[in-house]
N, C-alpha and C. Protein backbone atom coordinates (compact mmCIF):
# COMPACT_ATOMS: atom_id res chain seq x y z
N UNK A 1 -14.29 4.56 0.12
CA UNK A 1 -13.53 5.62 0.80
C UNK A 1 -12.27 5.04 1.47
N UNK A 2 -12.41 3.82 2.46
CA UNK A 2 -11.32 3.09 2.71
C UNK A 2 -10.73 2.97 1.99
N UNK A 3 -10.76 2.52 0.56
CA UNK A 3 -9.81 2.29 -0.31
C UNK A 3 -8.76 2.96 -1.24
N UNK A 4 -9.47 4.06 -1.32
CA UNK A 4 -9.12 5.10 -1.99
C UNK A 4 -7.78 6.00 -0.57
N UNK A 5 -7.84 6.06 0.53
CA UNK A 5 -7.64 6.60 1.69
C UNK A 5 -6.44 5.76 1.74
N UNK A 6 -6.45 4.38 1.45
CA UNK A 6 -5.23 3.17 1.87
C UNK A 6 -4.25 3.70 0.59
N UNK A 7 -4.62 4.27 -0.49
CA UNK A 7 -3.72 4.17 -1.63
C UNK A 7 -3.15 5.48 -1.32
N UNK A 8 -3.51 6.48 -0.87
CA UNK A 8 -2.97 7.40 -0.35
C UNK A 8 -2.13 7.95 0.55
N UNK A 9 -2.19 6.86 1.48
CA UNK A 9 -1.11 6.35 2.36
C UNK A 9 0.09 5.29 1.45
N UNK A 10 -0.22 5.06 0.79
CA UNK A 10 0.64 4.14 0.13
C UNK A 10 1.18 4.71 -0.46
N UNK A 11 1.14 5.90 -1.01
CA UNK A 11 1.92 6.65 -2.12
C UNK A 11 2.81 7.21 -0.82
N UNK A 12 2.36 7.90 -0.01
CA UNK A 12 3.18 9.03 0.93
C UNK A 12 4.48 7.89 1.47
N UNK A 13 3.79 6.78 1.82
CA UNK A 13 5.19 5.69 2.72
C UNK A 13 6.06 5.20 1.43
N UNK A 14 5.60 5.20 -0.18
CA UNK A 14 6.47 4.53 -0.64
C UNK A 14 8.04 5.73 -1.19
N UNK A 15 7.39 6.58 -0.97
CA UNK A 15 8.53 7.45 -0.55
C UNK A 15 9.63 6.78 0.51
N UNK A 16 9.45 6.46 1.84
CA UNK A 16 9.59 6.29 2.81
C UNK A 16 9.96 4.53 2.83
N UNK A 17 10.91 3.65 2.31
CA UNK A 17 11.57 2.68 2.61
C UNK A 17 10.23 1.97 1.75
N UNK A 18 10.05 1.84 0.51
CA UNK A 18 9.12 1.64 -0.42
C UNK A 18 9.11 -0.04 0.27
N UNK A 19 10.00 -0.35 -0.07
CA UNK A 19 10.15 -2.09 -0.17
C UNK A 19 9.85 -2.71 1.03
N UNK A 20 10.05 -2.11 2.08
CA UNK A 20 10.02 -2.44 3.41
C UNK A 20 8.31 -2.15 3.68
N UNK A 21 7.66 -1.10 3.20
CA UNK A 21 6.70 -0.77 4.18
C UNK A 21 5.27 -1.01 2.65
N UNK A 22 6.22 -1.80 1.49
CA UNK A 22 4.93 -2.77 0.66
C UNK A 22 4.97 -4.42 1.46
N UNK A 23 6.18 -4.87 1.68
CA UNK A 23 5.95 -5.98 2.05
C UNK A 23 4.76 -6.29 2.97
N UNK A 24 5.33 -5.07 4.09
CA UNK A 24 4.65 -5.04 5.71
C UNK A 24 2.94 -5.22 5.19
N UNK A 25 2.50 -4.24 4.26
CA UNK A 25 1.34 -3.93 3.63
C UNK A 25 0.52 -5.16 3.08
N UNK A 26 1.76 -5.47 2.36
CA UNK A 26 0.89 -6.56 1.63
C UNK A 26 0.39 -7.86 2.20
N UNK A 27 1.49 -8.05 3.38
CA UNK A 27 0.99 -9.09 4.16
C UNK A 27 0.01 -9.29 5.22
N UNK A 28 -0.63 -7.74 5.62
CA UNK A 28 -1.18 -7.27 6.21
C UNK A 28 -2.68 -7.20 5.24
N UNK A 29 -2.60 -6.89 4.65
CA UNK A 29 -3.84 -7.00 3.25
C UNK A 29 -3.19 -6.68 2.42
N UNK A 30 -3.58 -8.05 1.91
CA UNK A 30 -3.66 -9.03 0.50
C UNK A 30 -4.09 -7.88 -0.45
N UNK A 31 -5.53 -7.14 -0.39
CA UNK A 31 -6.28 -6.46 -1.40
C UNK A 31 -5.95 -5.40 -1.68
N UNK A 32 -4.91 -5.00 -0.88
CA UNK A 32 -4.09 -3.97 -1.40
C UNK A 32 -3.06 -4.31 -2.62
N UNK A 33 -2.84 -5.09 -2.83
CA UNK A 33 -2.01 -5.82 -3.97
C UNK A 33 -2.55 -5.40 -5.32
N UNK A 34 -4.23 -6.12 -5.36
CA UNK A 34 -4.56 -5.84 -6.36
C UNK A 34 -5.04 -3.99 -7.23
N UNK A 35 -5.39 -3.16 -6.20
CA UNK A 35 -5.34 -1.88 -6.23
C UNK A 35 -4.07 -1.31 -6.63
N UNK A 36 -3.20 -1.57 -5.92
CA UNK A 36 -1.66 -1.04 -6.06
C UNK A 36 -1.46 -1.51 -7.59
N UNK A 37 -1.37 -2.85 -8.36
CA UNK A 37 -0.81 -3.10 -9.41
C UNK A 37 -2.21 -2.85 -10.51
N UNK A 38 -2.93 -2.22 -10.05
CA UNK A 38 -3.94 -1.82 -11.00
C UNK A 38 -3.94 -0.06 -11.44
């Protein structure tokens, strides 16, 4: 459910300064990386 919930937020912010608020993300969790490019 967390995970599914994080990608959903991820879609709405990458609207929203995409590049800026994947970096923030990704460095923040890593395992979002692999979800996102999957």
């Amino acid at each position: 459910m967390l995970r599914f919930h994080i990608l959903i937020s991820l879609r709405k912010r990458r609207k929203k300064h995409r590049s800026y608020k994947k970096r923030s993300q990704y460095k923040l969790k890593p395992e979002i990386q692999g979800l996102v490019f999957l």
